[in-house]
Protein backbone atom coordinates (compact mmCIF):
# COMPACT_ATOMS: atom_id res chain seq x y z
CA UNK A 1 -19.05 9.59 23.87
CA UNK A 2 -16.67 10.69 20.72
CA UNK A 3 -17.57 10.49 17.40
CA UNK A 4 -14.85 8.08 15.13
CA UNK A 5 -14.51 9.27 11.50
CA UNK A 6 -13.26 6.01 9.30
CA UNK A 7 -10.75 5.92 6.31
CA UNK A 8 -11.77 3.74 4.07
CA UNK A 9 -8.73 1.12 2.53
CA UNK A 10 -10.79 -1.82 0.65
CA UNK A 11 -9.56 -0.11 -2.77
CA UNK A 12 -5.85 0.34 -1.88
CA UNK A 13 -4.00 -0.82 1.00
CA UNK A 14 -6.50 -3.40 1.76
CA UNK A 15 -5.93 -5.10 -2.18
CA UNK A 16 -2.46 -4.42 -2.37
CA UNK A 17 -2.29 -6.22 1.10
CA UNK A 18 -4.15 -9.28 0.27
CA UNK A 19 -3.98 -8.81 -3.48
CA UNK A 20 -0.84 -7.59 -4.53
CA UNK A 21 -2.56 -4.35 -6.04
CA UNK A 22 -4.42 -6.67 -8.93
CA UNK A 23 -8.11 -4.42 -8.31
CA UNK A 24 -8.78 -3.18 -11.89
CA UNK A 25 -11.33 -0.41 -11.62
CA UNK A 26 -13.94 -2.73 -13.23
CA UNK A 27 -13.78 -4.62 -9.70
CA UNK A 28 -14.85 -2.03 -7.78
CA UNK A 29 -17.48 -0.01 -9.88
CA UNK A 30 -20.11 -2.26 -8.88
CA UNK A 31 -19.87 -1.12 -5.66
CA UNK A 32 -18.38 1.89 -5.85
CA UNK A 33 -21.87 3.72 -5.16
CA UNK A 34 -22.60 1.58 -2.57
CA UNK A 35 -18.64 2.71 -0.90
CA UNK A 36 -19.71 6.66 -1.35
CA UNK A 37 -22.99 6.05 0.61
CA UNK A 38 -20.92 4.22 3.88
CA UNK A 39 -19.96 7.93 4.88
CA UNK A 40 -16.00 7.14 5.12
CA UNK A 41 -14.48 11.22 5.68
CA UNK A 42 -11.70 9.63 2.92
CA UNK A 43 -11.45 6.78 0.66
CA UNK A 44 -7.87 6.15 -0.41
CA UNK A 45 -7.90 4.59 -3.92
CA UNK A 46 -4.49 4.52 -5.59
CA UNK A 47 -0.66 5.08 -5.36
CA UNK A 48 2.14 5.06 -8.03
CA UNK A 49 2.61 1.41 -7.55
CA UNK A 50 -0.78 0.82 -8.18
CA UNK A 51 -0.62 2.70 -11.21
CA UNK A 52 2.13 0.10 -12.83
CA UNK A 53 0.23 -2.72 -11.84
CA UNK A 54 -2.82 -1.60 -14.23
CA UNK A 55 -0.60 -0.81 -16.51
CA UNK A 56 1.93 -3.73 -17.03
CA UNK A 57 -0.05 -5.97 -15.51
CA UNK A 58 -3.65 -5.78 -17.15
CA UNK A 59 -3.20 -2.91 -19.45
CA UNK A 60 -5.72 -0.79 -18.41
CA UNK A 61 -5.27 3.13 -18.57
CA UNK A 62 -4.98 3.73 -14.34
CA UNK A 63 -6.41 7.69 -15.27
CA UNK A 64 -9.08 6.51 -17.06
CA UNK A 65 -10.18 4.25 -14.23
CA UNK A 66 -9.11 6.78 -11.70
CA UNK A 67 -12.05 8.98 -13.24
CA UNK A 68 -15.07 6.08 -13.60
CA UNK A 69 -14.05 5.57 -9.68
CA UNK A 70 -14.11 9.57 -9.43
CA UNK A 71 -18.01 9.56 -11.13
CA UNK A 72 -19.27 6.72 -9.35
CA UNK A 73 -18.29 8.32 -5.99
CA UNK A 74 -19.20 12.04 -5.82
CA UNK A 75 -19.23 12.54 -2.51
CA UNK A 76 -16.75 10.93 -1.29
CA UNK A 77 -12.99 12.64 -0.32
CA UNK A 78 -10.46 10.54 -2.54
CA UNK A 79 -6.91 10.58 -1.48
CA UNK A 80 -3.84 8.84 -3.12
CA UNK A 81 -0.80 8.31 -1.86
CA UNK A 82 3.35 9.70 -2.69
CA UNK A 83 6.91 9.44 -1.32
CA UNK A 84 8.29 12.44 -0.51
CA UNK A 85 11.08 11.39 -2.96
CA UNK A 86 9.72 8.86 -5.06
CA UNK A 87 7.20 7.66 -7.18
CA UNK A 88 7.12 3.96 -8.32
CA UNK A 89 9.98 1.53 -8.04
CA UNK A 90 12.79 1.55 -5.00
CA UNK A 91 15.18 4.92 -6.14
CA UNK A 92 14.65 8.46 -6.01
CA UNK A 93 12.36 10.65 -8.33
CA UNK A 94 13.09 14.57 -9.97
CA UNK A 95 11.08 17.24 -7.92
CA UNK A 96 9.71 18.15 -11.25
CA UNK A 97 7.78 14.99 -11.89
CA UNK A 98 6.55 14.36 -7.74
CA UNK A 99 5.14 17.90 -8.31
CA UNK A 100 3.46 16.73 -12.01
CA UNK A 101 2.07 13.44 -10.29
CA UNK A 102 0.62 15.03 -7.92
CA UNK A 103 -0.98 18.20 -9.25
CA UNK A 104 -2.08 15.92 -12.31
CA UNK A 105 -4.05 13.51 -9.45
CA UNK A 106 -5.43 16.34 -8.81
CA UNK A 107 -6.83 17.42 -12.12
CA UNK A 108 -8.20 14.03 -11.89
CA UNK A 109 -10.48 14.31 -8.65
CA UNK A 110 -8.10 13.34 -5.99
CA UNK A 111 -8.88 15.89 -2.80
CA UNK A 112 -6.43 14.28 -0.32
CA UNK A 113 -2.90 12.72 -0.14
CA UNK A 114 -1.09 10.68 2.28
CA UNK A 115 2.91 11.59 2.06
CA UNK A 116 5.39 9.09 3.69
CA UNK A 117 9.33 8.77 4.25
CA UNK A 118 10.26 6.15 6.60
CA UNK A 119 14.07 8.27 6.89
CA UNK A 120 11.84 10.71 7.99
CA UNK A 121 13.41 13.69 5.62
CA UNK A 122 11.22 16.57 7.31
CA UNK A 123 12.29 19.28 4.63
CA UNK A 124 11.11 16.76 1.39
CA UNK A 125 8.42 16.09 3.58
CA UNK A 126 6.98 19.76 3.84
CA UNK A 127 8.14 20.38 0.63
CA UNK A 128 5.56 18.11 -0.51
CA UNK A 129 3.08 19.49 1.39
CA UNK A 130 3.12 22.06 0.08
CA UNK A 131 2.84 21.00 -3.45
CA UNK A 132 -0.76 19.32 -2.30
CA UNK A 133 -1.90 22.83 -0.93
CA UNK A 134 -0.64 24.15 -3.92
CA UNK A 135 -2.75 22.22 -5.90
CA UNK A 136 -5.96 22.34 -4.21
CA UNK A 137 -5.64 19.05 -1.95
CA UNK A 138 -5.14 18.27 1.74
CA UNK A 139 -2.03 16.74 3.13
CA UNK A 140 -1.70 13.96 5.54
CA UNK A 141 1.94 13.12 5.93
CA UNK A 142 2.41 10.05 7.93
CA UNK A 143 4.57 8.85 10.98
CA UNK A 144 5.36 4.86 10.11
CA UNK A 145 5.82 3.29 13.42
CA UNK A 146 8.79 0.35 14.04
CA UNK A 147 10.66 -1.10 16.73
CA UNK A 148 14.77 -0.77 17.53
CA UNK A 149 16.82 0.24 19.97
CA UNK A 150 16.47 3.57 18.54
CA UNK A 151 13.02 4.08 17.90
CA UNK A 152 11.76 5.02 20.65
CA UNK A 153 8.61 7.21 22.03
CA UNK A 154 11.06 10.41 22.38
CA UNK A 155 11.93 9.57 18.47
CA UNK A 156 8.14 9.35 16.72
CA UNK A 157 7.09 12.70 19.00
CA UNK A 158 10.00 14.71 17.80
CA UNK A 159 9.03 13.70 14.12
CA UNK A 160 5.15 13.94 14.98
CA UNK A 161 5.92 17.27 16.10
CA UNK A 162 7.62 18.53 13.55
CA UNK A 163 5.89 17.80 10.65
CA UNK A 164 2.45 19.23 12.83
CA UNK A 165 4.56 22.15 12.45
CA UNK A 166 4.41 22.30 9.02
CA UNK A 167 2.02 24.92 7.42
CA UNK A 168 -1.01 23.18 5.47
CA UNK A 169 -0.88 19.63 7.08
CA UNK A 170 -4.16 18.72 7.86
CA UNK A 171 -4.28 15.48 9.84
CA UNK A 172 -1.12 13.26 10.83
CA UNK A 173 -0.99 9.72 9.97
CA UNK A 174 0.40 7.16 12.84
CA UNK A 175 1.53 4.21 10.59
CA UNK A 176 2.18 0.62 11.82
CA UNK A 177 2.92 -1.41 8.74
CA UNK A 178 3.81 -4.10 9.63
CA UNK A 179 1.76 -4.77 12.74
CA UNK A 180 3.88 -4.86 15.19
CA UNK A 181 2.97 -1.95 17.81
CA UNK A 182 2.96 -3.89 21.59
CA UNK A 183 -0.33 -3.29 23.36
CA UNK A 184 1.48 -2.25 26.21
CA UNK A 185 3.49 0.22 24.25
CA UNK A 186 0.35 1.53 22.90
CA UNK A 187 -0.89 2.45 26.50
CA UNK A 188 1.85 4.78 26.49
CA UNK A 189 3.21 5.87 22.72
CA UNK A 190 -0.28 6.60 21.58
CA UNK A 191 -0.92 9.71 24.02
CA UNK A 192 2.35 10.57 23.67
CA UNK A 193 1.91 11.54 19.94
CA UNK A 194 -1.96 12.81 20.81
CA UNK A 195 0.33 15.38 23.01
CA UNK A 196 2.91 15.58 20.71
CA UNK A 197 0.59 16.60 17.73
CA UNK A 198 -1.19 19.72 19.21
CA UNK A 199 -4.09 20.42 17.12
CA UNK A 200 -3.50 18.81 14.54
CA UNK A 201 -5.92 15.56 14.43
CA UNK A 202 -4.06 12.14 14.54
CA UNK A 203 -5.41 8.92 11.85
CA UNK A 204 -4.56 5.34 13.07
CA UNK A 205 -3.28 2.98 9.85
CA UNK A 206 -2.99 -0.12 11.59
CA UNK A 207 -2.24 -3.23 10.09
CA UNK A 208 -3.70 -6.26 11.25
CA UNK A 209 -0.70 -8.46 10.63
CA UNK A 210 -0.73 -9.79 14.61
CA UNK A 211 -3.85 -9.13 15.73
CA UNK A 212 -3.43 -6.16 17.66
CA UNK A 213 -4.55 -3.26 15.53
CA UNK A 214 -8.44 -3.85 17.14
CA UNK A 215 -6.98 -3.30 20.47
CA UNK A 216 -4.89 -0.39 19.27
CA UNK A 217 -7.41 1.25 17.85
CA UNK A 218 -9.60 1.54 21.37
CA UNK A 219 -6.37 2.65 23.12
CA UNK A 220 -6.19 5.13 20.81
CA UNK A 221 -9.99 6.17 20.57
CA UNK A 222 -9.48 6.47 24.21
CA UNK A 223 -6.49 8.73 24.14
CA UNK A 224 -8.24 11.55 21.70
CA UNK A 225 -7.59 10.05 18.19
CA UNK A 226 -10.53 10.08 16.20
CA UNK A 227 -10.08 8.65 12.58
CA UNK A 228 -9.15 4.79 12.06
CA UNK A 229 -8.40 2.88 8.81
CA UNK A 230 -10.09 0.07 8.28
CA UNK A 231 -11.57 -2.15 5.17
CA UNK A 232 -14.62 -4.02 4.15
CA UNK A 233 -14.29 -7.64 6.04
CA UNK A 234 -13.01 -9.90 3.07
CA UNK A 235 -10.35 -7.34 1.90
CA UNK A 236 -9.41 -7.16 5.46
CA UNK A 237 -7.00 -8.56 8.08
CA UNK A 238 -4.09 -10.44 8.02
CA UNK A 239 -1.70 -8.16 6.35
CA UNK A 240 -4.55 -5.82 6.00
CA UNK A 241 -6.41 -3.72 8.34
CA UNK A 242 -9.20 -4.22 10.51
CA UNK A 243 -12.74 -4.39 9.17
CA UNK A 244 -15.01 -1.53 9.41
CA UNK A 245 -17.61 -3.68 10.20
CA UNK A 246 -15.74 -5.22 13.76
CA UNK A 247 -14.23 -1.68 14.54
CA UNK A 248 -17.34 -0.18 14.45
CA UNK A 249 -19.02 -2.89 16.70
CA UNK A 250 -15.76 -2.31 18.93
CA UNK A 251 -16.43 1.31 18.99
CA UNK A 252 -19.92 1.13 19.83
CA UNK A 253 -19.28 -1.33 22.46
CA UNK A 254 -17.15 0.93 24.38
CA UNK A 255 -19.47 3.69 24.30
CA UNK A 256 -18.14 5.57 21.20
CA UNK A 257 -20.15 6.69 17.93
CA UNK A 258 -18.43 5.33 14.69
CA UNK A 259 -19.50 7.78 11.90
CA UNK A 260 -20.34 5.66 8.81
CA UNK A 261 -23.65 3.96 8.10
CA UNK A 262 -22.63 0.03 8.29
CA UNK A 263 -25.62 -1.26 6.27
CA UNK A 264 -23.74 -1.59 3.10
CA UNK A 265 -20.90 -2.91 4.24
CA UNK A 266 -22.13 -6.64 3.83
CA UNK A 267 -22.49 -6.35 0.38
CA UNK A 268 -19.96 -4.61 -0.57
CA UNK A 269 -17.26 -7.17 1.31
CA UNK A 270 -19.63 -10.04 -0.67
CA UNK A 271 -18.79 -8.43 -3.57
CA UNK A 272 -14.98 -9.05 -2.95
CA UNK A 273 -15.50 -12.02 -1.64
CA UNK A 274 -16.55 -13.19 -5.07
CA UNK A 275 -13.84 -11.22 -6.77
CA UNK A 276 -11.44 -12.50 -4.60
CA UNK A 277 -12.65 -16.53 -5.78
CA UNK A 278 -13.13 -15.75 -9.34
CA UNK A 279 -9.58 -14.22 -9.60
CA UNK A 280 -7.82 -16.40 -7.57
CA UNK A 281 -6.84 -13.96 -4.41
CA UNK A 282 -7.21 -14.60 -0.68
CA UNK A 283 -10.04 -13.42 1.43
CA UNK A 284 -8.94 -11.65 4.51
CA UNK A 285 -9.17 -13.57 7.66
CA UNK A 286 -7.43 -12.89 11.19
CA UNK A 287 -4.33 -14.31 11.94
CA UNK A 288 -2.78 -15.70 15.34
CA UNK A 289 -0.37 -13.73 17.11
CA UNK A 290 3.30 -14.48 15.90
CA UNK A 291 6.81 -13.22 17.71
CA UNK A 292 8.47 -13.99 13.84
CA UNK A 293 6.48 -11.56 12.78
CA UNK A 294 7.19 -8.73 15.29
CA UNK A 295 11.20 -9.78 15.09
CA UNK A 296 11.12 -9.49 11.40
CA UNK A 297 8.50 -6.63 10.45
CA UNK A 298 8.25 -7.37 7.68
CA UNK A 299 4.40 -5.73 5.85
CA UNK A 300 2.08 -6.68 3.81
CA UNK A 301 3.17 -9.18 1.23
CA UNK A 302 6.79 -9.66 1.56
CA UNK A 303 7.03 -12.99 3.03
CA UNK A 304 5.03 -14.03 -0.44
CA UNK A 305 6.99 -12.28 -2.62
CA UNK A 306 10.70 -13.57 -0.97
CA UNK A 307 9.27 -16.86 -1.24
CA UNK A 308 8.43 -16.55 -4.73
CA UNK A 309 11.60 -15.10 -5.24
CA UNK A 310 13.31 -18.45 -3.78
CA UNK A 311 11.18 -20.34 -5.53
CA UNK A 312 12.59 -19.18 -8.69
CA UNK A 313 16.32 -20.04 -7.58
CA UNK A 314 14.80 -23.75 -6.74
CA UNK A 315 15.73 -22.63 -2.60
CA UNK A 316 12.16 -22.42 -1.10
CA UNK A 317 13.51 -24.64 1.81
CA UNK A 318 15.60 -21.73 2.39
CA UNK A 319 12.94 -19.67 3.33
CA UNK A 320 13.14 -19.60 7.26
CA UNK A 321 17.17 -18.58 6.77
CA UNK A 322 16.35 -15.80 4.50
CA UNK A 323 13.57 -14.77 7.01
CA UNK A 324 16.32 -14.81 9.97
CA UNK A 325 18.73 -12.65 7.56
CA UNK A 326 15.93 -10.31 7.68
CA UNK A 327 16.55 -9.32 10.97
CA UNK A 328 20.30 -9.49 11.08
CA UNK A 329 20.73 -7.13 8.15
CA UNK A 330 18.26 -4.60 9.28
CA UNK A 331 20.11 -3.91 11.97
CA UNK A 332 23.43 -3.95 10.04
CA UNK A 333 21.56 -1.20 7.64
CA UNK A 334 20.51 1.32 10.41
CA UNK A 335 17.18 0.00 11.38
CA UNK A 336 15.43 1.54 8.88
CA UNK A 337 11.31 1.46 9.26
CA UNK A 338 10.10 -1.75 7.11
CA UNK A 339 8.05 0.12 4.69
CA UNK A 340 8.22 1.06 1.38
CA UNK A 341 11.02 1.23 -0.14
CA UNK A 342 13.38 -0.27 2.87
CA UNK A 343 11.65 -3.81 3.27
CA UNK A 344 12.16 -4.29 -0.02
CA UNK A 345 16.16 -3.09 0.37
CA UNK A 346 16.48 -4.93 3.22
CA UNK A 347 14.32 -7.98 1.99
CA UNK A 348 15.92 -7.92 -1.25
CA UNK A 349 19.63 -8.21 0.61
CA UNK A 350 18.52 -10.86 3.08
CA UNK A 351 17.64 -12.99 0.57
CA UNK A 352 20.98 -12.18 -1.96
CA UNK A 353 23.09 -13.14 1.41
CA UNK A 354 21.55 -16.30 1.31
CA UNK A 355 21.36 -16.87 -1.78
CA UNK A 356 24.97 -16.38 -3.04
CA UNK A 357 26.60 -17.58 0.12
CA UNK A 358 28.53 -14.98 0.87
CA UNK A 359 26.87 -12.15 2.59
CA UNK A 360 26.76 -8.11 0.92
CA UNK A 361 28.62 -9.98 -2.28
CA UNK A 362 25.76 -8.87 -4.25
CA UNK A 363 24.31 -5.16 -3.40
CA UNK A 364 21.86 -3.68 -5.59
CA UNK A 365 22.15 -0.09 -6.80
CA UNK A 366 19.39 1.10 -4.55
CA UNK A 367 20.33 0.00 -1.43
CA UNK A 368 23.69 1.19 -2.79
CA UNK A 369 22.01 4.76 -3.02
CA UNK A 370 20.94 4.42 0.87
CA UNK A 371 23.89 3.26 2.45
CA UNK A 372 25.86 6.16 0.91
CA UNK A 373 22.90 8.93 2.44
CA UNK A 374 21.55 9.91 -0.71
CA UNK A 375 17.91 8.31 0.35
CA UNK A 376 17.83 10.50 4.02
CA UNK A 377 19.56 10.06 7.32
CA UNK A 378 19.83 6.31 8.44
CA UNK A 379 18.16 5.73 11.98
CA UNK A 380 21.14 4.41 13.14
CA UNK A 381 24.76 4.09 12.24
CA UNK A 382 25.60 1.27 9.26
CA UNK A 383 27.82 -1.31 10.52
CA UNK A 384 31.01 -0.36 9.52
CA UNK A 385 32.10 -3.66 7.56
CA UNK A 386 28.96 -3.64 5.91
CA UNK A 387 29.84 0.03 4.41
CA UNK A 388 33.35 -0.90 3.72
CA UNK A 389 32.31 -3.98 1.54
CA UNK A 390 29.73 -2.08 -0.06
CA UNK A 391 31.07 1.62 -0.84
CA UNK A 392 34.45 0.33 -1.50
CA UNK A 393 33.16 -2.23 -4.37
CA UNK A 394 33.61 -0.25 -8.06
CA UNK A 395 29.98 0.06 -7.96
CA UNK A 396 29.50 1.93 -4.49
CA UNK A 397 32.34 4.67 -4.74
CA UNK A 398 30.40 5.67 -7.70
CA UNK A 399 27.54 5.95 -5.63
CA UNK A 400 29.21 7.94 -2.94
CA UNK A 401 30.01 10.58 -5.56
CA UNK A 402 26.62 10.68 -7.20
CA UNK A 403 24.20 12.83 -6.68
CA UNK A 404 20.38 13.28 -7.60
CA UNK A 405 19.99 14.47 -11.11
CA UNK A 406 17.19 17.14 -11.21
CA UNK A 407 16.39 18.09 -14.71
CA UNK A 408 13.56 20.57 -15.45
CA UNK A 409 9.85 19.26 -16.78
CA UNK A 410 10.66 20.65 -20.19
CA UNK A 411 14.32 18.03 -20.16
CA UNK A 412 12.50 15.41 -18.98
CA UNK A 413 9.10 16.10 -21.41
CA UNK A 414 11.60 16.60 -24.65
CA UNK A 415 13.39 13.31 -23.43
CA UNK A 416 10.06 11.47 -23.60
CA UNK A 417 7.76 13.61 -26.64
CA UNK A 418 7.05 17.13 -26.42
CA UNK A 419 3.47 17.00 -27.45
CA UNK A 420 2.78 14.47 -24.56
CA UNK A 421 0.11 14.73 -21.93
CA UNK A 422 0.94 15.04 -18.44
CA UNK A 423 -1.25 12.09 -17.75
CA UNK A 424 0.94 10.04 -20.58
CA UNK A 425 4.29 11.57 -20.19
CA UNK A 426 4.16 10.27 -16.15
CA UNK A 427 3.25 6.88 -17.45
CA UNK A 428 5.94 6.48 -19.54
CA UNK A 429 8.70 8.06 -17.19
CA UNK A 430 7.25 5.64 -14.63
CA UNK A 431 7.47 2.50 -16.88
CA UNK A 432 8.60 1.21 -20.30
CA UNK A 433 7.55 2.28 -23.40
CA UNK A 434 6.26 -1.49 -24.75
CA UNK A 435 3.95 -1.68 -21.50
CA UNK A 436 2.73 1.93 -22.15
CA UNK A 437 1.98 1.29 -26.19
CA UNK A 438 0.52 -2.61 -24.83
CA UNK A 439 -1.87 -0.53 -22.70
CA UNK A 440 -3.27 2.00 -25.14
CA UNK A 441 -3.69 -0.56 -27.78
CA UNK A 442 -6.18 -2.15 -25.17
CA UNK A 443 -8.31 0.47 -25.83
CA UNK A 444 -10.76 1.59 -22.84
CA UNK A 445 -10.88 0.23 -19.34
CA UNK A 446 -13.33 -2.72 -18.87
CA UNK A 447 -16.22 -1.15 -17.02
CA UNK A 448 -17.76 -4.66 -16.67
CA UNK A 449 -15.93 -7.40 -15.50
CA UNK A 450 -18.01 -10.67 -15.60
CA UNK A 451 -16.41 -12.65 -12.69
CA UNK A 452 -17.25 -9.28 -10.80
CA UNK A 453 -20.86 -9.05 -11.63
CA UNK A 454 -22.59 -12.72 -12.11
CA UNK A 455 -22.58 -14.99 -9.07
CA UNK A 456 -24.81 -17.56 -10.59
CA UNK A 457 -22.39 -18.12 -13.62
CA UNK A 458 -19.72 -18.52 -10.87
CA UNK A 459 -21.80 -20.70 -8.87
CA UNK A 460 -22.17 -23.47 -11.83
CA UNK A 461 -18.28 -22.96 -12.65
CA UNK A 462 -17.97 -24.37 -9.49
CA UNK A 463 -20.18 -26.78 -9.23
CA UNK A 464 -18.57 -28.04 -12.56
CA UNK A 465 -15.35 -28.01 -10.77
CA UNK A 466 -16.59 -29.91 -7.94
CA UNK A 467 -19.06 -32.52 -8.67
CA UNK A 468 -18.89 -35.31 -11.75
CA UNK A 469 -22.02 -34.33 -13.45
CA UNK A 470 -22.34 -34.70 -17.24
CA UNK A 471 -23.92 -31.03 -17.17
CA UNK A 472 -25.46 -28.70 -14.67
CA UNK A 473 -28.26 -26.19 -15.80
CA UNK A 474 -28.90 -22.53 -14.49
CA UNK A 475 -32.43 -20.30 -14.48
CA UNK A 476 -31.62 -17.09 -13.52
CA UNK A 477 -34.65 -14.47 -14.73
CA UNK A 478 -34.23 -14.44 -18.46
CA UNK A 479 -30.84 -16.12 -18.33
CA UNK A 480 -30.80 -19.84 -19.66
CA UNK A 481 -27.19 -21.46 -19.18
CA UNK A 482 -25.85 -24.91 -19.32
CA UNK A 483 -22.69 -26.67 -19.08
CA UNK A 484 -21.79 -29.79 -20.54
CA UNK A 485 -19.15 -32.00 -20.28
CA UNK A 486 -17.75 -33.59 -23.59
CA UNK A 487 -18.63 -37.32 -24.05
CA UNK A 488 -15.21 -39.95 -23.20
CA UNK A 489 -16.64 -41.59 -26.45
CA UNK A 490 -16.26 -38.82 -28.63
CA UNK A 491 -13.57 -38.53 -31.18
């Protein structure tokens, strides 16, 4: 029997998943005592992208509710995530201000972080690293996992090996984004990187995009890995990961010891569940096994947001094209792994190709920025007319000569106010200035967040919705509440 350590993801990849990163921290302090007492060895609970959501999106102060999440869980091991070159949006960030986000996380009560690059640039890899040490965290850096001619078991040990190389990285993260890791490839990929990692433990992120990751996770239980992701059941599967609930039945099942106490788990996904309703987001449910999926690997929420994004130019019907242009002009760019940023590159060009009519007419500046290096080493060679039409535009010569400005802290603090905090001068290099001043005229984050925290008064909402009743009443202890509907005679 081995003992199975859980990550818990509810409060970021499983909401940014299902909910497109719309958790305010008055969501999840209702339960957020209930989280600490499950026994997860780390709850991940925000990223940079995360950050601008709360920000432009609901004006609330993301430090402020990083610390009510930090005091209603003080036990638990926090971890947020970076890029080993960029923080928010699809381009590159200054050293100076990766190494101010993350030591200023810190301050803030973040003990571990996650550290990704899909090119796989080892050296800004380690070099972040060993910012994390240097400010008092752990570091995880993670392996994402994806499928091409040149991706192959060879090519994930080498880079598994090398960054378990690197001095201060405490566990390895084997990522499959999208959901598309093969059973039978798991048989034989998953001890390979057990091997390939030496000491250093392995963590499985496993989305449940095809409904494989519950299988995955066994077959790597079984080969010596010993810490899984998962989330609470209704802010997991589908583009999320598995729930902690199932995996630890799984676990159990096969003779294994799944470290968390399960009992609270119930309520806490309840809790979502509600949230989920009130606010209008789905409630994670499995999905069936799809070979579109697998073809175009595409995670989390991009098919939403390229249909949204065809929606816009009146070309929904277009969808299923724009899909197939997925996979065409991955493999055009290199194969890059379809995580963040290059599903959005690639995502973002499949859909201009079909959207113009004439394919690579329109290249953004970021993919721009990748196809002439500056992002890391591309998997595999560009096709050749693709860089032609797109470094020999005006545009992309200019980005073949650029290269990375790194100003100091003190340029970029006297750019943005000298007598800023760190917490405030990262929030408004991340973001604009009117979404910054929208947010602190707000005032404080909502603690309590009705929808969140009264299932009764959502209960007659609904039944208001649903039924043709001139009122409906509620008794709930003290509480008195009724709904009316106005009278078709009155004027």
């Amino acid at each position: 029997m081995s003992t199975v350590e859980f990550v818990d993801q509810t409060l970021r990849d499983g909401q940014q998943s299902l909910w497109g990163m719309r958790m305010r921290a008055g969501h999840a302090l209702p339960v957020a005592a209930a989280i600490d007492r499950v026994g997860y060895s780390v709850v991940d609970v925000t990223g940079s992208s995360q950050f601008e959501v709360q920000v432009r999106h609901h004006h609330d102060n993301p430090w402020e509710g990083l610390d009510l999440l930090r005091a209603a869980m003080p036990t638990a091991t926090l971890r947020a995530g970076t890029r080993s070159n960029g923080i928010v949006g699809m381009g590159l960030t200054p050293y100076c201000m990766l190494d101010l986000w993350v030591t200023t996380l810190a301050k803030h009560g973040i003990d571990s972080f996650w550290i990704f690059d899909c090119l796989f640039n080892i050296d800004e890899m380690a070099r972040m690293v060993g910012t994390v040490t240097g400010a008092g965290a752990t570091a995880s850096p993670q392996v994402m996992f994806g499928t091409s001619p040149v991706h192959t078991d060879a090519y994930f040990a080498d880079k598994v090996a090398q960054l378990a190389a690197v001095e201060g990285v405490r566990s390895l993260l084997i990522g499959d984004e999208a959901g598309v890791l093969a059973v039978e490839r798991a048989v034989g990929f998953l001890p390979a990187m057990v091997a390939a990692a030496g000491d250093v433990p392995l963590e499985m992120h496993f989305h449940n995009t095809t409904g494989l990751a519950p299988v995955n996770h066994l077959i790597g239980v079984e080969a010596g890995i010993r810490i899984v992701h998962t989330a609470v059941e209704s802010l997991a599967n589908g583009p999320s990961m598995p729930s902690a609930a199932n995996t630890a039945d799984n676990l159990r099942r096969r003779g294994h010891d799944p470290d968390i106490d399960i009992a609270p788990l119930a309520g806490i996904s309840t809790h979502f569940a509600r949230v989920a309703r009130a606010e209008g987001h789905p409630v994670g449910a499995p999905r069936e096994y799809s070979v579109a999926v697998i073809d175009q690997q595409l995670p989390g929420g991009m098919t939403g947001t390229l249909r949204n994004q065809l929606v816009q130019y009146g070309m929904v019907h277009r969808l299923d094209e724009v899909l197939a242009e997925v996979t065409v002009v991955r493999a055009e760019m290199g194969f890059p792994i379809m995580a963040t940023p290059y599903s959005q590159l690639v995502g973002i060009q499949a859909l201009l190709n079909v959207v113009t009519g004439e394919r690579y007419s329109m290249v953004p500046d970021e993919n721009l920025m990748y196809l002439a290096g500056h992002m890391g080493p591309h998997p595999a060679p560009v096709d050749p007319e693709v860089l032609d039409k797109a470094l020999g535009s005006e545009r992309g010569r200019q980005f073949q000569r650029w290269t990375a400005p790194q100003p100091s802290l003190a340029e970029v603090r006297h750019a943005h106010g000298d007598t800023l905090s760190d917490e405030e001068l990262i929030l408004r290099f991340l973001m604009p200035d009117p979404d910054v001043d929208a947010m602190y005229a707000a005032g404080p984050v909502p603690q309590h967040l009705p929808v969140a925290e009264t299932p009764g008064a959502e209960l007659v909402v609904e039944l208001m919705r649903s039924s043709k009743a001139a009122y409906v009443a509620l008794d709930h202890g003290d509480v008195h509440l009724t709904l009316s509907r106005p009278s078709s005679s009155t004027v």
